[in-house]
Structure formats: structure tokens, C-alpha cells
C-alpha atoms as a PDB file:
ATOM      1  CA  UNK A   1       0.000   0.000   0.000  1.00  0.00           C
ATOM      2  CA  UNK A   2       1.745   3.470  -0.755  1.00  0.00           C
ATOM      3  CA  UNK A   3       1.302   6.250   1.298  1.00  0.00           C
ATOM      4  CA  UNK A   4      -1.147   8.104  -0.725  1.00  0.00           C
ATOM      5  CA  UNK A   5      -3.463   5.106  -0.275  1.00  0.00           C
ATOM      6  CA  UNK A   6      -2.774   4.935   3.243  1.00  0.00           C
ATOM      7  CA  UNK A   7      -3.510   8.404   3.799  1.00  0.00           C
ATOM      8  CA  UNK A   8      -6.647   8.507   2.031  1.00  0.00           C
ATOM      9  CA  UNK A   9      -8.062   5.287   4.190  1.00  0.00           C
ATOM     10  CA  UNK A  10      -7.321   6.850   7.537  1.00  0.00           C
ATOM     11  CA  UNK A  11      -8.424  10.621   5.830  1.00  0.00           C
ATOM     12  CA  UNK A  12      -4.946  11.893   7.117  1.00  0.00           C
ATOM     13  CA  UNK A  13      -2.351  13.995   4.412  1.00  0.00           C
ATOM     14  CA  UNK A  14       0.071  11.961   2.599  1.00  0.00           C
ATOM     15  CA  UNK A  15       2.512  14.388   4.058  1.00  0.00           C
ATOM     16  CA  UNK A  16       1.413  13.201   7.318  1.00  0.00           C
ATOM     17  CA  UNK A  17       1.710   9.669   6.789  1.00  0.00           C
ATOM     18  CA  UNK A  18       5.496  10.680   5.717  1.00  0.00           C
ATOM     19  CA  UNK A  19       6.490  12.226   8.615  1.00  0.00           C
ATOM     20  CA  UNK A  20       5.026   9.307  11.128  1.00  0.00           C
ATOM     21  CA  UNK A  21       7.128   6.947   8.878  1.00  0.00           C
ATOM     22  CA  UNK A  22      10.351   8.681   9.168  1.00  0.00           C
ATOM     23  CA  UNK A  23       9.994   9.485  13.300  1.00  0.00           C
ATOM     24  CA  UNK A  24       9.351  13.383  12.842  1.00  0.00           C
ATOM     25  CA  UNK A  25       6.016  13.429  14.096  1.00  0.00           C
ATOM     26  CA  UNK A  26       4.236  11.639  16.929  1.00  0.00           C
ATOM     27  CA  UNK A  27       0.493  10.516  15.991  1.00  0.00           C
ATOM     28  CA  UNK A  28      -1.965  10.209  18.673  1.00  0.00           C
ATOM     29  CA  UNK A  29      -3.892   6.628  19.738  1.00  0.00           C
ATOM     30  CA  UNK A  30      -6.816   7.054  17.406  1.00  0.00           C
ATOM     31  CA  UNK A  31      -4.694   7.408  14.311  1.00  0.00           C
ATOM     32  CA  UNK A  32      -2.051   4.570  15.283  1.00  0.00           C
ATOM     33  CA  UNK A  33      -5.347   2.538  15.507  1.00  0.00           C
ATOM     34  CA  UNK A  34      -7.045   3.869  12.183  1.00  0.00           C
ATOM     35  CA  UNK A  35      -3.291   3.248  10.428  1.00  0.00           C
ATOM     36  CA  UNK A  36      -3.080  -0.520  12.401  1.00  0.00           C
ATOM     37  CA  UNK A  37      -6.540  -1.108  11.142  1.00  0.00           C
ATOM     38  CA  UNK A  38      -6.318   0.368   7.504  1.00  0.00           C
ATOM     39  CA  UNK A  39      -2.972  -1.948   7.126  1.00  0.00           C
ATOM     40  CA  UNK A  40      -4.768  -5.144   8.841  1.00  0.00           C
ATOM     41  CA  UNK A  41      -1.955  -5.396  11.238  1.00  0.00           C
ATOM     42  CA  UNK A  42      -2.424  -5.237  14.849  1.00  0.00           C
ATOM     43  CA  UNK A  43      -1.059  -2.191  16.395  1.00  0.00           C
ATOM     44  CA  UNK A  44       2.100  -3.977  18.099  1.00  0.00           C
ATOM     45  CA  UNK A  45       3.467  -5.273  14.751  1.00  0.00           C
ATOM     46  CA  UNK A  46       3.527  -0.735  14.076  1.00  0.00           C
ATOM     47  CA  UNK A  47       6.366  -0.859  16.664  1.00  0.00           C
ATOM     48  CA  UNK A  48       7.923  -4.001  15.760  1.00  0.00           C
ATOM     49  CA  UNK A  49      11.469  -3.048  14.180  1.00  0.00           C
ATOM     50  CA  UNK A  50      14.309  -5.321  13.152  1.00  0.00           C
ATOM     51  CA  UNK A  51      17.025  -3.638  13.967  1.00  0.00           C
ATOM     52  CA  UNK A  52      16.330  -4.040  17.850  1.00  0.00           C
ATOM     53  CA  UNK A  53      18.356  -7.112  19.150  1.00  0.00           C
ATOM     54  CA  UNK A  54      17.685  -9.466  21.617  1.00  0.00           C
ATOM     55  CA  UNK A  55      18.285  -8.277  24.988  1.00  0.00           C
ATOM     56  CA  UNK A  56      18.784  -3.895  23.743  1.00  0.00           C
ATOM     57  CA  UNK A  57      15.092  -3.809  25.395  1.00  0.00           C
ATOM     58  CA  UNK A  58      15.554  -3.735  29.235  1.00  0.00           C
ATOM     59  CA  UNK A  59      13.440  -2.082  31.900  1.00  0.00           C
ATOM     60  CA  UNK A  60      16.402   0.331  32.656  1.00  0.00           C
ATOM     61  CA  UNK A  61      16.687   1.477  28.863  1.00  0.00           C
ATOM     62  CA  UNK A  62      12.731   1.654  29.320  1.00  0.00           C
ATOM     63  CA  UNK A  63      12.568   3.721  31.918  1.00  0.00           C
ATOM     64  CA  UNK A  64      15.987   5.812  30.993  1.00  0.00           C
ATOM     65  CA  UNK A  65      13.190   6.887  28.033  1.00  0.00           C
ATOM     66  CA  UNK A  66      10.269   7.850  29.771  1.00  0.00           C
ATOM     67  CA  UNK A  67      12.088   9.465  32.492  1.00  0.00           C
ATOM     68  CA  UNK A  68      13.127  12.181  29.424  1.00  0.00           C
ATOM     69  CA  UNK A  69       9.637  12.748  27.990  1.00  0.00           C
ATOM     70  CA  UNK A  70       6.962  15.206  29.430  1.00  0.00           C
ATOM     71  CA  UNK A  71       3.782  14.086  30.873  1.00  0.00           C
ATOM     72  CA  UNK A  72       1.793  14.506  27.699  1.00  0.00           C
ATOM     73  CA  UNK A  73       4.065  12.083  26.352  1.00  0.00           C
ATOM     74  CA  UNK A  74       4.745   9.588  28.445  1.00  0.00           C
ATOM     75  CA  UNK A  75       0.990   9.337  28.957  1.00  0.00           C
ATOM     76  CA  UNK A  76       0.697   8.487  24.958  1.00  0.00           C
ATOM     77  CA  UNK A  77       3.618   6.054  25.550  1.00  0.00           C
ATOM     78  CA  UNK A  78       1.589   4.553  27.974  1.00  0.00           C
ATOM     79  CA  UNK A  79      -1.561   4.002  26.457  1.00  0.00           C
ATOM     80  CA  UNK A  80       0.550   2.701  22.891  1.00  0.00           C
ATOM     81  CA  UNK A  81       2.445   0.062  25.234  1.00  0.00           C
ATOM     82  CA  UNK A  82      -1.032  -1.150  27.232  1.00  0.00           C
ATOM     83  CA  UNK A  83      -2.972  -1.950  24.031  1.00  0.00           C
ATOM     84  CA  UNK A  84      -0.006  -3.479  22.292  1.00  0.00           C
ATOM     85  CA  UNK A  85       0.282  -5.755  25.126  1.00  0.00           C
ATOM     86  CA  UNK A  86      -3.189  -6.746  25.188  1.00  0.00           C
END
């Protein structure tokens, strides 16, 4: 699916779509779900990224993360991580 299609099945710009691709924006909740659900893919196979290796993911690099964002933030962290895991 190319971005223009993307963008039209979630009703977001194509610009938009290019920017959550390449990190430089942040969407909210409701449009990682409307993208997961436009691509058929559950919403923890969005985050899923092969250059992470076995063992890079701890709960000290975790936290080492949050503990930089704002509250805003780490509140939309939150929420991504709790329905990935369900």
C-alpha cells in the first residue's frame, strides 16, 4: 500500500503519513489505531522493528526513556504500550 493510499483510508495527508514513517512526528492513539486497522496489522506489529536485538530492550533502557519525555508524552507512551500488550 503506498502512502497516498494509506492516507486517504485513515483521511490523514500523505505528508502526514510521511512524517510518522520517518519518526518526525508523533500521531496520537486514534490514528495509530485507524493506520493498524487500515494496514490489517495489529497495532504492536507498528512498533515491531528489526534492527532491535535481543536483549537492547531492558526495563532500565525503558525507563531511561520515559524518564526524558513530558507528561503529555509519556501518557501516549503509555496508552501505545497497554494496548499493544493486550
Amino acid at each position: 500500500m503506498t502512502q497516498d493510499q494509506l492516507a486517504e483510508k485513515v483521511d490523514l495527508a500523505t505528508r502526514y503519513i510521511s512524517l510518522i514513517e520517518v519518526g518526525r512526528s508523533s500521531p496520537s492513539l486514534e490514528t495509530i489505531e485507524n493506520i493498524a486497522r487500515a494496514l490489517q496489522v495489529e497495532i504492536r506489529d507498528l512498533f515491531e522493528f528489526v534492527h532491535l536485538q535481543p536483549g537492547e530492550i531492558t526495563p532500565q533502557a525503558i525507563q531511561e526513556l520515559l524518564e526524558g519525555m513530558d507528561d503529555k508524552t509519556a501518557r501516549t507512551v503509555f496508552k501505545m504500550v497497554r494496548a499493544a500488550a493486550r
